[in-house]
PDB file of N, CA and C in Angstrom:
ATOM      1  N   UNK A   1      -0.015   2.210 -12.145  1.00  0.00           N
ATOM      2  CA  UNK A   1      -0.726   2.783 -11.018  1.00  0.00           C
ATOM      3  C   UNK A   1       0.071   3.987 -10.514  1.00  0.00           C
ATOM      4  N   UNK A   2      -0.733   4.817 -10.240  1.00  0.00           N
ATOM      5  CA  UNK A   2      -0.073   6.329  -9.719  1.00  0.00           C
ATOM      6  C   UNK A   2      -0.084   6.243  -8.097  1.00  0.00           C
ATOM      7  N   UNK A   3       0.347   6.694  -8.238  1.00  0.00           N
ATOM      8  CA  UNK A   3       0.787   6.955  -5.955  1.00  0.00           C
ATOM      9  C   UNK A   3       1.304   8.669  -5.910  1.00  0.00           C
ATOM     10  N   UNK A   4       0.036   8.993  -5.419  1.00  0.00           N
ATOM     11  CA  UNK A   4       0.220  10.464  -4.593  1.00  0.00           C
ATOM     12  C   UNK A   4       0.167  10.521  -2.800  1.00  0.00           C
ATOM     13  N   UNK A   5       0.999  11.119  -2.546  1.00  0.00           N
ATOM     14  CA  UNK A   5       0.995  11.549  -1.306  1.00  0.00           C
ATOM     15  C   UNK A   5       1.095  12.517  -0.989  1.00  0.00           C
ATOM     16  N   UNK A   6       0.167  13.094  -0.164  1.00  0.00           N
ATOM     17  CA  UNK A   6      -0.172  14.756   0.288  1.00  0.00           C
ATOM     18  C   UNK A   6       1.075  14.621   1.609  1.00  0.00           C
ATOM     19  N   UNK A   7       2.118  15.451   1.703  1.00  0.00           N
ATOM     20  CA  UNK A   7       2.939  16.121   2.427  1.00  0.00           C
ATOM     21  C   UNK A   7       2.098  15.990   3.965  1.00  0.00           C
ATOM     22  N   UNK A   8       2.609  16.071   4.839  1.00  0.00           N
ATOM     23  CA  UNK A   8       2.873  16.384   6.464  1.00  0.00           C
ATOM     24  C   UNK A   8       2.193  17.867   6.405  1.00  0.00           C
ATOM     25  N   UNK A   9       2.581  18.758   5.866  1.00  0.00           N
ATOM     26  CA  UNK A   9       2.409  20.129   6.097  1.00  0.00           C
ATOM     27  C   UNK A   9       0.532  20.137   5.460  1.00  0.00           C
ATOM     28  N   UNK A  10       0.201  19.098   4.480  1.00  0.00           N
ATOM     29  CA  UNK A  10      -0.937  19.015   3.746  1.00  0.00           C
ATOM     30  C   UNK A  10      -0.964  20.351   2.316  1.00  0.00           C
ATOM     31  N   UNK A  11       0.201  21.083   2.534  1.00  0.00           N
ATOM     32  CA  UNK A  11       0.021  21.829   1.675  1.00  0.00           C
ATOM     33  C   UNK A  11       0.612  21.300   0.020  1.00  0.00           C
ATOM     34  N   UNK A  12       1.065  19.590   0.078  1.00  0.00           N
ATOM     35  CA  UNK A  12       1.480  19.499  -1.201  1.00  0.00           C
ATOM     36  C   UNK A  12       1.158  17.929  -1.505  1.00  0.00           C
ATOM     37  N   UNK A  13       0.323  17.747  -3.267  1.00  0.00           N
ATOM     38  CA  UNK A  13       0.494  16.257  -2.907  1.00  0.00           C
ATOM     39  C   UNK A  13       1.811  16.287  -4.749  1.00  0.00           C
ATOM     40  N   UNK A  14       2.239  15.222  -3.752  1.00  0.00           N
ATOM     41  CA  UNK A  14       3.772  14.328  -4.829  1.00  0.00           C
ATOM     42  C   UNK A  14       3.263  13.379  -5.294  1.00  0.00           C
ATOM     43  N   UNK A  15       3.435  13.459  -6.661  1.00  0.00           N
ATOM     44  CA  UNK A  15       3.647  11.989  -7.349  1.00  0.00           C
ATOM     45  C   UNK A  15       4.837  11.251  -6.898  1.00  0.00           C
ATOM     46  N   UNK A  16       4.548  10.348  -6.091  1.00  0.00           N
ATOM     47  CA  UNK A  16       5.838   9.179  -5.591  1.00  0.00           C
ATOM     48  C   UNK A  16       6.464   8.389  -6.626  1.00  0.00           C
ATOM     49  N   UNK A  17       7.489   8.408  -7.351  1.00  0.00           N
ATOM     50  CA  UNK A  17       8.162   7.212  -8.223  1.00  0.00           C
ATOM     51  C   UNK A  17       9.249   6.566  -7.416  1.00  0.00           C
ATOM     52  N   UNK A  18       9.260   7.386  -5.995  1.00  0.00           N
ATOM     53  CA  UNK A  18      10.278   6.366  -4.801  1.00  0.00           C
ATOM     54  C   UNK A  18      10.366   7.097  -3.722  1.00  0.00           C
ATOM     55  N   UNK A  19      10.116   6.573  -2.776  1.00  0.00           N
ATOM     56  CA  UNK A  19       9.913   6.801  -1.314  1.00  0.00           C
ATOM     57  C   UNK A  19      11.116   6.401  -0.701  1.00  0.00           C
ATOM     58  N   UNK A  20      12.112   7.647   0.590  1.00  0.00           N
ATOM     59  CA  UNK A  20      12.801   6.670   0.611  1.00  0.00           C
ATOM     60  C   UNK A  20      12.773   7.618   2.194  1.00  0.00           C
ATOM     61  N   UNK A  21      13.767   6.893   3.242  1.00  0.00           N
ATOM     62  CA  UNK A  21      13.728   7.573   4.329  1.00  0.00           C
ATOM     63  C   UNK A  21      15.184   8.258   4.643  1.00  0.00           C
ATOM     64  N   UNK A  22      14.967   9.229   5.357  1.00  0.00           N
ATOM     65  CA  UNK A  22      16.618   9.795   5.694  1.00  0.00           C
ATOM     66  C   UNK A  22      16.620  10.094   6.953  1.00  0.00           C
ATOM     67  N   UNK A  23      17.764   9.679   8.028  1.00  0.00           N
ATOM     68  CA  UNK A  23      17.601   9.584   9.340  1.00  0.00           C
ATOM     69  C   UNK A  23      18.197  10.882   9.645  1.00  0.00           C
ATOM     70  N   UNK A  24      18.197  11.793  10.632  1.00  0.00           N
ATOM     71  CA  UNK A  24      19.106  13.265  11.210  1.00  0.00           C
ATOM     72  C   UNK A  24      19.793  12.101  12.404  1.00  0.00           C
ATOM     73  N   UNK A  25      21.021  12.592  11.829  1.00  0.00           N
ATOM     74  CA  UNK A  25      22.026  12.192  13.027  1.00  0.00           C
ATOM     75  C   UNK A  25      22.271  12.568  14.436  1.00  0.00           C
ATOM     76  N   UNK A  26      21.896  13.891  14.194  1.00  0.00           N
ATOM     77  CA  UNK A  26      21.995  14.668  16.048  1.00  0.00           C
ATOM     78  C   UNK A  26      21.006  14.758  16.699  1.00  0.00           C
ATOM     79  N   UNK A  27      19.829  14.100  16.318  1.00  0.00           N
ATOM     80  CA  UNK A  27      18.361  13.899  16.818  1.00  0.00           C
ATOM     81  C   UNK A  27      17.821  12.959  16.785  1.00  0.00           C
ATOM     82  N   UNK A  28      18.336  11.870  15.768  1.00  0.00           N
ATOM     83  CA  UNK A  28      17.453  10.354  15.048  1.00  0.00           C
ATOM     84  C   UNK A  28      15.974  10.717  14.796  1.00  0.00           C
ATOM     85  N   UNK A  29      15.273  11.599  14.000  1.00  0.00           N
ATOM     86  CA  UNK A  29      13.874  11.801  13.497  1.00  0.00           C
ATOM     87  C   UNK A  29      14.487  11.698  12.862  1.00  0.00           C
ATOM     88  N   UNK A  30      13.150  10.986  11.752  1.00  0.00           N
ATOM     89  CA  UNK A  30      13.678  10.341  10.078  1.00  0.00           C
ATOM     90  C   UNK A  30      12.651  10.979   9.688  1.00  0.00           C
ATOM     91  N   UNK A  31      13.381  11.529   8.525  1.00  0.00           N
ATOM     92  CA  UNK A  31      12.424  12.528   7.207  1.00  0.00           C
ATOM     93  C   UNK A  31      11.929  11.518   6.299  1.00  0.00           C
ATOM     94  N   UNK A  32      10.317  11.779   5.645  1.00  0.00           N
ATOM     95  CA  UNK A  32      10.652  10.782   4.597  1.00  0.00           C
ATOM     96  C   UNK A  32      10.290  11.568   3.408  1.00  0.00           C
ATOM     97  N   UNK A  33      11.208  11.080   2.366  1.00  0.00           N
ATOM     98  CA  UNK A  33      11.555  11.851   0.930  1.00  0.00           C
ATOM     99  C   UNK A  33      11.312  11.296  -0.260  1.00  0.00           C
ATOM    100  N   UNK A  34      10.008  11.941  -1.006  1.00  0.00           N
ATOM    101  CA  UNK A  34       9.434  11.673  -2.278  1.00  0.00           C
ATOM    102  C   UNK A  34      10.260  12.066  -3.583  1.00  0.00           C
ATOM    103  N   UNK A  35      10.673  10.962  -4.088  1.00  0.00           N
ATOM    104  CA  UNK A  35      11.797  11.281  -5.772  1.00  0.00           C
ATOM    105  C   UNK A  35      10.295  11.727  -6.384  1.00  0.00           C
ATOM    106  N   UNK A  36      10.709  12.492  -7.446  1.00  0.00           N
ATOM    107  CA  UNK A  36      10.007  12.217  -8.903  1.00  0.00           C
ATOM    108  C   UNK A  36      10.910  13.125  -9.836  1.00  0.00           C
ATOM    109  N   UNK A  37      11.259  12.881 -11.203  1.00  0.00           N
ATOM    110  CA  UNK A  37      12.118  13.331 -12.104  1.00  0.00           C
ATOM    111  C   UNK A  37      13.075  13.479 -11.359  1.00  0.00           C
ATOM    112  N   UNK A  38      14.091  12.452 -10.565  1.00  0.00           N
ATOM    113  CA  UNK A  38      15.084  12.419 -10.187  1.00  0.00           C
ATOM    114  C   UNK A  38      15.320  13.825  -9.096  1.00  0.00           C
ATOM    115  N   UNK A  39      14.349  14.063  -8.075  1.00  0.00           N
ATOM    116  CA  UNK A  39      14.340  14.945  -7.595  1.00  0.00           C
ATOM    117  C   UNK A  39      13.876  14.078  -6.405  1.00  0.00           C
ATOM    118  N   UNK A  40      14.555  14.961  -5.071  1.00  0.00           N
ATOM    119  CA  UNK A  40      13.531  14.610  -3.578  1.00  0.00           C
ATOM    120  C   UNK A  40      12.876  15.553  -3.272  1.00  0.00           C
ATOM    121  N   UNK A  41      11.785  15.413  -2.431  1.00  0.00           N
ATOM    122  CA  UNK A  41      11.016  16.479  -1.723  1.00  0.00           C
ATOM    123  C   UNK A  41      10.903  15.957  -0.629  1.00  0.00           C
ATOM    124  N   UNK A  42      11.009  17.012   0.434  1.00  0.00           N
ATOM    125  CA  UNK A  42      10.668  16.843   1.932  1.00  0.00           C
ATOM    126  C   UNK A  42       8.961  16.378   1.983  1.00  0.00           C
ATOM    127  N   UNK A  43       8.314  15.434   2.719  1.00  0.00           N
ATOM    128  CA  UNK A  43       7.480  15.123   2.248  1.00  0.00           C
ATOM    129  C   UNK A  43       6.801  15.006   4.150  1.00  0.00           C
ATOM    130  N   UNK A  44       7.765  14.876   5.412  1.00  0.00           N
ATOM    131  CA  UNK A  44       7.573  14.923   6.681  1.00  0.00           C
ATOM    132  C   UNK A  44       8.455  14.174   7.426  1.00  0.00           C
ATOM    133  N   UNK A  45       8.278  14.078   8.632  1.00  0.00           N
ATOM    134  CA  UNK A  45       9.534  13.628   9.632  1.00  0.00           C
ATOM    135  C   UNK A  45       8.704  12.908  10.364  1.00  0.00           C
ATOM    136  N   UNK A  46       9.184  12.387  10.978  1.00  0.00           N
ATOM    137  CA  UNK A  46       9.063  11.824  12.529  1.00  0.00           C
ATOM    138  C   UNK A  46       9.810  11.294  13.495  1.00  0.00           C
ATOM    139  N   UNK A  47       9.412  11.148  14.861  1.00  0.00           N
ATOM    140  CA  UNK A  47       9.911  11.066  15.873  1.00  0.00           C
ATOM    141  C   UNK A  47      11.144   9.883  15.899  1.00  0.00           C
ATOM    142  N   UNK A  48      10.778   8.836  14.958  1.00  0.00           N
ATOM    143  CA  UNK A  48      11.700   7.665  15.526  1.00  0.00           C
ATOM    144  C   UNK A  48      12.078   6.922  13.780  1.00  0.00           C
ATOM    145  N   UNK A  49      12.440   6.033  13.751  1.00  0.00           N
ATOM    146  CA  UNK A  49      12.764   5.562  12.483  1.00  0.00           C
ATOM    147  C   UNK A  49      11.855   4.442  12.314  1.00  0.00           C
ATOM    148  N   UNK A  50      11.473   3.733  13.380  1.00  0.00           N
ATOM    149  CA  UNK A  50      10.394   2.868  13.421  1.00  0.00           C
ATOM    150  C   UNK A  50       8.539   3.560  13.102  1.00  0.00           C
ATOM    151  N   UNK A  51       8.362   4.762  13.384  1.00  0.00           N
ATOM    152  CA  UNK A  51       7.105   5.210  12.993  1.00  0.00           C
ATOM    153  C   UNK A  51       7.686   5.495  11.293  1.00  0.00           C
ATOM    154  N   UNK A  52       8.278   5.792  10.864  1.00  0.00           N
ATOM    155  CA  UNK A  52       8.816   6.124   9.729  1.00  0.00           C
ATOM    156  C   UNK A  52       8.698   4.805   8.793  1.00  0.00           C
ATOM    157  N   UNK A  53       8.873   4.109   9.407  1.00  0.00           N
ATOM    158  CA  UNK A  53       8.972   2.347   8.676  1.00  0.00           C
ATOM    159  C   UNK A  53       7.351   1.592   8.525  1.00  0.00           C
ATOM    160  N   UNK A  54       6.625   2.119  10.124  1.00  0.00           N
ATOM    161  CA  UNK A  54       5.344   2.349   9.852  1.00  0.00           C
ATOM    162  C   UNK A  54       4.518   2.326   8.607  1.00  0.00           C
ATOM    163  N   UNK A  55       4.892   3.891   8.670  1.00  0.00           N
ATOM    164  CA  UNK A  55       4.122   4.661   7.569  1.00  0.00           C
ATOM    165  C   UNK A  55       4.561   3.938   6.427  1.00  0.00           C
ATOM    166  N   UNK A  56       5.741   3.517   6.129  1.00  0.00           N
ATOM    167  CA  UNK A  56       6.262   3.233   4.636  1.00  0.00           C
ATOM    168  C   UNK A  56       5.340   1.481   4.722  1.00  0.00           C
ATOM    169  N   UNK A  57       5.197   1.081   5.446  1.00  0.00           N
ATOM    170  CA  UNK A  57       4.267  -0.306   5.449  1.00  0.00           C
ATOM    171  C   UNK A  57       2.872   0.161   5.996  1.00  0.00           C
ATOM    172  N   UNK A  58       2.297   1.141   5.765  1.00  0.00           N
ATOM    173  CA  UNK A  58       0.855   1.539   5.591  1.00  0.00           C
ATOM    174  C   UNK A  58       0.823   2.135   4.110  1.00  0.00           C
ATOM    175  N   UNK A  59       1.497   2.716   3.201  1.00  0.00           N
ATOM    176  CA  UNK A  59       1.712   2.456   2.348  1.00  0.00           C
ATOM    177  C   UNK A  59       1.439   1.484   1.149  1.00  0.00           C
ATOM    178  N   UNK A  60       2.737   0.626   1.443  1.00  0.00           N
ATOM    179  CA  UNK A  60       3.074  -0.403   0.908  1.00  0.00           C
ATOM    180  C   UNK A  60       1.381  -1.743   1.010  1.00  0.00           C
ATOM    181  N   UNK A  61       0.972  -1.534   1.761  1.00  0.00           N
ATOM    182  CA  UNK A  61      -0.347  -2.259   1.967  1.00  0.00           C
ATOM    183  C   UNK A  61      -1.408  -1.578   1.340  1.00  0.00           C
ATOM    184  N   UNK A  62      -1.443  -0.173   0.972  1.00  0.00           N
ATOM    185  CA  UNK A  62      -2.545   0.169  -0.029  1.00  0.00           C
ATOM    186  C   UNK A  62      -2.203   0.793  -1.172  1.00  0.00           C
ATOM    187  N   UNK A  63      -0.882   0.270  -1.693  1.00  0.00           N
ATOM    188  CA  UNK A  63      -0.309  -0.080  -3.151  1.00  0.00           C
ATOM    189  C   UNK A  63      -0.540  -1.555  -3.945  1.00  0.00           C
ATOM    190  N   UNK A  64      -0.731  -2.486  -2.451  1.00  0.00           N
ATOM    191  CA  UNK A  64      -0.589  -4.130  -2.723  1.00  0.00           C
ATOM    192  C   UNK A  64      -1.923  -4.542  -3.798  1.00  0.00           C
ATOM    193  N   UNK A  65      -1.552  -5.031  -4.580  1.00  0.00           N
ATOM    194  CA  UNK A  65      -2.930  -5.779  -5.572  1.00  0.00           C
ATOM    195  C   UNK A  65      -3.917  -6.573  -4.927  1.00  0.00           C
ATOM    196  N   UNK A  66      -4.764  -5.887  -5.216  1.00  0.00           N
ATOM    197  CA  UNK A  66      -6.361  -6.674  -4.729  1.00  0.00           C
ATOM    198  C   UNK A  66      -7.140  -7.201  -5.317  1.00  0.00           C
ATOM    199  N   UNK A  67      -7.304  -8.482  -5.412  1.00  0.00           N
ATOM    200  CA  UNK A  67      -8.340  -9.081  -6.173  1.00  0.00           C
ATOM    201  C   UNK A  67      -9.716  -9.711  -5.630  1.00  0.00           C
ATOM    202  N   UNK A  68     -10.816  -9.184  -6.229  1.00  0.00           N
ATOM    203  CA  UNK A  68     -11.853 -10.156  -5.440  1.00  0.00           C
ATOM    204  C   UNK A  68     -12.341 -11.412  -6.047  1.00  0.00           C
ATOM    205  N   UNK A  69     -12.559 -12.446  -5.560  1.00  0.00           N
ATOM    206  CA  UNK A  69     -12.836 -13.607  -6.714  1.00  0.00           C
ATOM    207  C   UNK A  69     -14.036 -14.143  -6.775  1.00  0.00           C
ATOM    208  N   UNK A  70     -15.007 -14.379  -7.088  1.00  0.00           N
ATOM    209  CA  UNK A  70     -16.296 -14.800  -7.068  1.00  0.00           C
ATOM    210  C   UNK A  70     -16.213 -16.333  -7.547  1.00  0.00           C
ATOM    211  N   UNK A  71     -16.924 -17.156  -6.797  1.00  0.00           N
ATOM    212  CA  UNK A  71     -16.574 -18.033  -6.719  1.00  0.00           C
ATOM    213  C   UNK A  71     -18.166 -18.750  -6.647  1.00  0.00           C
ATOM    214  N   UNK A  72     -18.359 -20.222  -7.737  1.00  0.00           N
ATOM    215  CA  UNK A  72     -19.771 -20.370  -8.087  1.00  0.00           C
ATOM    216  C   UNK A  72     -20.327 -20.564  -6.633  1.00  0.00           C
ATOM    217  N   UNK A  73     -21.794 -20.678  -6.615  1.00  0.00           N
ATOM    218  CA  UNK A  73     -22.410 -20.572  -5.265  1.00  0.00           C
ATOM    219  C   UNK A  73     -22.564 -22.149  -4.698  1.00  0.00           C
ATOM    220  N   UNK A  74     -22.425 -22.867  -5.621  1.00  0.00           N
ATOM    221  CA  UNK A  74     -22.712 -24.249  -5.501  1.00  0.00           C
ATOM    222  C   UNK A  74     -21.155 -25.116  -5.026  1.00  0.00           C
ATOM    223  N   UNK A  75     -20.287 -24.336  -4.225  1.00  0.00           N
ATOM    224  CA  UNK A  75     -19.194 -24.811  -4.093  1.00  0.00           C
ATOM    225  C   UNK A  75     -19.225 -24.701  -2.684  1.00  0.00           C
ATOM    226  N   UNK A  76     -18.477 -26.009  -1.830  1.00  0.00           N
ATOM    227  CA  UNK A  76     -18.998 -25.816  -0.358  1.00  0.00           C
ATOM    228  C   UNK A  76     -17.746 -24.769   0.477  1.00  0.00           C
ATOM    229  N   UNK A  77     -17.883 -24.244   0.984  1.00  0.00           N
ATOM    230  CA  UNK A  77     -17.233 -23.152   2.332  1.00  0.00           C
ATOM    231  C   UNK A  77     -15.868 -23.713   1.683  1.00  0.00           C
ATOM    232  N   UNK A  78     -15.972 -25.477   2.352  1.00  0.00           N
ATOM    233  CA  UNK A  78     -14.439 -25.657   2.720  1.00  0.00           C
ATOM    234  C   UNK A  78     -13.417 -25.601   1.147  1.00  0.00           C
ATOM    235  N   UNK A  79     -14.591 -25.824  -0.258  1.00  0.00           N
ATOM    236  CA  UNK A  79     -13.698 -25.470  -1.133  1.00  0.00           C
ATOM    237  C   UNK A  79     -13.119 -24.087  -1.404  1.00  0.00           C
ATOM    238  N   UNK A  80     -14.158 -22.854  -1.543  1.00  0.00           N
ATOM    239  CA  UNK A  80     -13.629 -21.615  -1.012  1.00  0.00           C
ATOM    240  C   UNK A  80     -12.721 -21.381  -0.602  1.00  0.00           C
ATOM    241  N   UNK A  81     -12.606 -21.783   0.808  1.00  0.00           N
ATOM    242  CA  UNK A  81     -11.688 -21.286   1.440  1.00  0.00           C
ATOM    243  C   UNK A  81     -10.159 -21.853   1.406  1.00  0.00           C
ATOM    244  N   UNK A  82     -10.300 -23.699   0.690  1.00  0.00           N
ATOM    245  CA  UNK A  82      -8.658 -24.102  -0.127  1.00  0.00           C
ATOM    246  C   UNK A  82      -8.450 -23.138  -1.389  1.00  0.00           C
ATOM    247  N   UNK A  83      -9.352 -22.520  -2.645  1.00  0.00           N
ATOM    248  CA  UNK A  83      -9.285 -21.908  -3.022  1.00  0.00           C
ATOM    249  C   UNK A  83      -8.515 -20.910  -2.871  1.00  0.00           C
ATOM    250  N   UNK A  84      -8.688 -19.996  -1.798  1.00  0.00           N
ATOM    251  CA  UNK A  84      -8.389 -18.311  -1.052  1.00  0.00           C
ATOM    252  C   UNK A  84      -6.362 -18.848  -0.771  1.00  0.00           C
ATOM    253  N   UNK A  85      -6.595 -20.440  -0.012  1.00  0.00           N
ATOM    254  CA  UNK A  85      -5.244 -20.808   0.488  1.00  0.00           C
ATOM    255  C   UNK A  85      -4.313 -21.082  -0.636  1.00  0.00           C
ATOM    256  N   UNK A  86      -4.771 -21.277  -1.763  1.00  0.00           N
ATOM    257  CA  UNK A  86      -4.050 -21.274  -3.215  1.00  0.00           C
ATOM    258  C   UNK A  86      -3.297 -20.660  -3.494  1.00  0.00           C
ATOM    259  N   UNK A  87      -4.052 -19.466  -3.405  1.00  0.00           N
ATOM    260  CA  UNK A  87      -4.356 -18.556  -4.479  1.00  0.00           C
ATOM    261  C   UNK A  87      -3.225 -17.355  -3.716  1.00  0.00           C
ATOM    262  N   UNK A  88      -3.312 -17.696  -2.247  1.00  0.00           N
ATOM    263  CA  UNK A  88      -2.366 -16.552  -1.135  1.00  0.00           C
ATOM    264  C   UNK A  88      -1.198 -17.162  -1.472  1.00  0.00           C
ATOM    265  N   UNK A  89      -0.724 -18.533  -1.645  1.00  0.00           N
ATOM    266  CA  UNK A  89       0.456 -19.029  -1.748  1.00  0.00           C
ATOM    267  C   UNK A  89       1.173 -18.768  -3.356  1.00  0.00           C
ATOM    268  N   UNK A  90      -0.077 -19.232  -4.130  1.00  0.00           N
ATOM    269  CA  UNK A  90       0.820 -18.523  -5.466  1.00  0.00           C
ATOM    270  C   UNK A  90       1.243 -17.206  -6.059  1.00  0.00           C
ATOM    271  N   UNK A  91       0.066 -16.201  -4.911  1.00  0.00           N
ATOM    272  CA  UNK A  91       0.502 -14.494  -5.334  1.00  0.00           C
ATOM    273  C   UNK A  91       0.336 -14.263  -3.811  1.00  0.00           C
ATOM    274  N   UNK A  92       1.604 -14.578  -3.259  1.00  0.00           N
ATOM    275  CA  UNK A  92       1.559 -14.060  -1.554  1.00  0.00           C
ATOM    276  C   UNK A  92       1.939 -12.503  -1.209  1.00  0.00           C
ATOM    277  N   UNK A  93       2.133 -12.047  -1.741  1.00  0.00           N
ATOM    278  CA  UNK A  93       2.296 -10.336  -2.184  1.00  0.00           C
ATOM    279  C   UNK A  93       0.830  -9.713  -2.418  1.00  0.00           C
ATOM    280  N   UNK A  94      -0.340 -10.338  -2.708  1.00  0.00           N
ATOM    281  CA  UNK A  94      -1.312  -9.610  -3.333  1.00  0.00           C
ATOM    282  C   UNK A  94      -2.727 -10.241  -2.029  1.00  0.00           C
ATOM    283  N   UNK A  95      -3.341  -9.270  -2.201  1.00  0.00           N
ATOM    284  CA  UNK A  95      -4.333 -10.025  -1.057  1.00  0.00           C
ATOM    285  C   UNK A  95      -5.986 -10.624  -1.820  1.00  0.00           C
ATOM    286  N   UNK A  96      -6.912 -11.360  -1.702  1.00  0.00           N
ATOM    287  CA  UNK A  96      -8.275 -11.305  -1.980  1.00  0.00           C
ATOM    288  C   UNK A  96      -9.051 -11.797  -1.185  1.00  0.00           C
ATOM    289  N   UNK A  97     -10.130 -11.184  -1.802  1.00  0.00           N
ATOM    290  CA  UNK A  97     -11.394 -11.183  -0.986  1.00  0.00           C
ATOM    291  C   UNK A  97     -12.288 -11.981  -1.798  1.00  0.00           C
ATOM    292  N   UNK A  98     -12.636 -13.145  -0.796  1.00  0.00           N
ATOM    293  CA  UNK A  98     -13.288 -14.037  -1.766  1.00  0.00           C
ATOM    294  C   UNK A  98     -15.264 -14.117  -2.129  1.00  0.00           C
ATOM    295  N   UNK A  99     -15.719 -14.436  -1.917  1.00  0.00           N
ATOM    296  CA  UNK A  99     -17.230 -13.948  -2.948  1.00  0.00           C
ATOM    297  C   UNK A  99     -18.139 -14.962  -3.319  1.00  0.00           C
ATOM    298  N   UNK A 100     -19.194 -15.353  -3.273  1.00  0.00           N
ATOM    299  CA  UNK A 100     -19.928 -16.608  -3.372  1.00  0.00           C
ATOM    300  C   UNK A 100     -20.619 -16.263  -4.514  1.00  0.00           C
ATOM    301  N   UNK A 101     -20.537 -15.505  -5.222  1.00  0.00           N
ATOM    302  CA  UNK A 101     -21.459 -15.368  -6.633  1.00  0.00           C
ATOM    303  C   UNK A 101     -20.308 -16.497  -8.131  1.00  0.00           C
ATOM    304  N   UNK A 102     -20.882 -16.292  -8.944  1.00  0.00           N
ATOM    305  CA  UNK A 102     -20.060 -16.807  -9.851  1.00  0.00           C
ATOM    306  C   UNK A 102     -18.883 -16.617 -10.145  1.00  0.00           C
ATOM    307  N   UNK A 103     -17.802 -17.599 -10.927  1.00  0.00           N
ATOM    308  CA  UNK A 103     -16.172 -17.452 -10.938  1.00  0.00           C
ATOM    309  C   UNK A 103     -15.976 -16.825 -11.657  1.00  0.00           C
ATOM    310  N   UNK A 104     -14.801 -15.959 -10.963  1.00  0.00           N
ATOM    311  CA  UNK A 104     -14.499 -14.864 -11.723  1.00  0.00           C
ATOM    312  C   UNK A 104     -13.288 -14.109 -11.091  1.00  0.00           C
ATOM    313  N   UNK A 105     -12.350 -13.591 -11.435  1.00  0.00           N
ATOM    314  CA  UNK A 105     -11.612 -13.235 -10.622  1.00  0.00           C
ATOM    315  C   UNK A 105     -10.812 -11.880 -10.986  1.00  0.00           C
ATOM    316  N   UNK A 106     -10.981 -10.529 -10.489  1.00  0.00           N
ATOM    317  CA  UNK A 106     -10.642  -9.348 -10.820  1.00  0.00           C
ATOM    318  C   UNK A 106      -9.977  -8.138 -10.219  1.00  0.00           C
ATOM    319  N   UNK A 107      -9.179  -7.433 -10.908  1.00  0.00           N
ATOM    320  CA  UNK A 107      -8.609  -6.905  -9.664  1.00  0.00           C
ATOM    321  C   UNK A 107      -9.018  -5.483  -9.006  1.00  0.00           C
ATOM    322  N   UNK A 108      -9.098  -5.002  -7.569  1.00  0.00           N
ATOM    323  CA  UNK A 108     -10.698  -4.175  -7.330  1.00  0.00           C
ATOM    324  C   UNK A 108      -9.573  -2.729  -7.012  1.00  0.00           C
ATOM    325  N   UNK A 109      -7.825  -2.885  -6.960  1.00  0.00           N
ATOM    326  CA  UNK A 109      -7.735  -1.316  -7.047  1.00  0.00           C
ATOM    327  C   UNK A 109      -7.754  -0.417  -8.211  1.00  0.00           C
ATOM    328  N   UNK A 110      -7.673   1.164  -7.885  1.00  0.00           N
ATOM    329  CA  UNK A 110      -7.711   1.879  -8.963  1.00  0.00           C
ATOM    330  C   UNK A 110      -6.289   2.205  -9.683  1.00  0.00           C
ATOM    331  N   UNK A 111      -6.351   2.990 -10.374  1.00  0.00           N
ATOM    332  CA  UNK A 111      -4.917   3.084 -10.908  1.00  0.00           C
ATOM    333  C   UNK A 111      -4.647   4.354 -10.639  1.00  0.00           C
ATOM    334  N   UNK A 112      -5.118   5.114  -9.534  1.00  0.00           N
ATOM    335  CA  UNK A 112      -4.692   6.085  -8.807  1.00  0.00           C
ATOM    336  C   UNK A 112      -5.351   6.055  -7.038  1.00  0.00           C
ATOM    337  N   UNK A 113      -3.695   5.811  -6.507  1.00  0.00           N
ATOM    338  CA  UNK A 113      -3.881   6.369  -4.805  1.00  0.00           C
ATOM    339  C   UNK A 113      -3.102   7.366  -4.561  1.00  0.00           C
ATOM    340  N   UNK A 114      -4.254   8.203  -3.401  1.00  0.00           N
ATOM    341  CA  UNK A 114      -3.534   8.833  -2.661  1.00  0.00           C
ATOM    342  C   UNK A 114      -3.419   9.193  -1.563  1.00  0.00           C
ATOM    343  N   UNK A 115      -2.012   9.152  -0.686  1.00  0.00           N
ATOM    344  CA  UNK A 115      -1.820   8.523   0.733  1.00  0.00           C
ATOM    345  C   UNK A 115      -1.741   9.895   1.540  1.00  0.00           C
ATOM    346  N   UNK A 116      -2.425   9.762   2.665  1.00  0.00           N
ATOM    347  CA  UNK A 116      -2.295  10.989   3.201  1.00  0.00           C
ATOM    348  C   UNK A 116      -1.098  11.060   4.543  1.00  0.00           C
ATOM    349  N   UNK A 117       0.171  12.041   4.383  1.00  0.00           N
ATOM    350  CA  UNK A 117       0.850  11.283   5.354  1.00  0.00           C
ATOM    351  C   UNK A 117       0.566  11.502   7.171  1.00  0.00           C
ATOM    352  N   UNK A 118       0.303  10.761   7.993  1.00  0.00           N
ATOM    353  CA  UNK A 118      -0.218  11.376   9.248  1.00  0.00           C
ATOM    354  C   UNK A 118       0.856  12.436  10.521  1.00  0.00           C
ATOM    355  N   UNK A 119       0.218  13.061  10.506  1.00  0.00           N
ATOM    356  CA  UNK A 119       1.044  14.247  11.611  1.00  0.00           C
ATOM    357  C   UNK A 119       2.243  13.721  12.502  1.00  0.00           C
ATOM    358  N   UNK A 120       1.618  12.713  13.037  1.00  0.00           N
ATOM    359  CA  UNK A 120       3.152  11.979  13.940  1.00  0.00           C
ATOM    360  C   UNK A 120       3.175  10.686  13.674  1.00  0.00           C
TER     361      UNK A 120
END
């Protein structure tokens, strides 16, 4: 899966192979900085290190694997939904969305995102 992110300025999008943050010492705004071929790019700043951590977990949530599962129709709610409780415990990293049509279970992202980073 590819991960682009269009720059702060909007004038650039990066292929991300690592995101990382860098704090300014005489101000505390944290930059955050896109590697690719062993390179960083300024990619935007912000005010605090916590909006910075933010963004890197708004991110990280639309990188996460998504699966939707269809599930036969003739199965009642409450099995469904032990199903969904399974299924979160054995891939608790990945999220799904569960589905009353027939079983089946697939995964619904693409193999390209791209994150737009927000102004502040």
């Amino acid at each position: 899966m590819d991960l682009w992110i269009r720059t702060q300025s909007k004038e650039q999008l990066l292929l991300a192979q690592e995101i990382k943050l860098q704090i300014n010492t005489y101000d505390g705004e944290c930059q955050i900085l896109i590697a690719n071929k062993h390179t960083y790019h300024y990619a935007g700043k912000y005010k605090t290190k916590e909006r910075a951590l933010e963004i890197l977990d708004e991110i990280q949530n639309m990188i996460k694997q998504r699966y939707i599962c269809n599930v036969n129709c003739l199965l009642r709610k409450s099995d469904i939904d032990r199903k969904h409780d399974e299924l979160l415990k054995q891939y608790p990293q990945n999220e799904f969305i569960m589905s009353d049509e027939t079983f089946t279970i697939k995964p619904i992202n693409s193999n390209v995102i791209v994150y737009e980073l927000p102004k502040e």
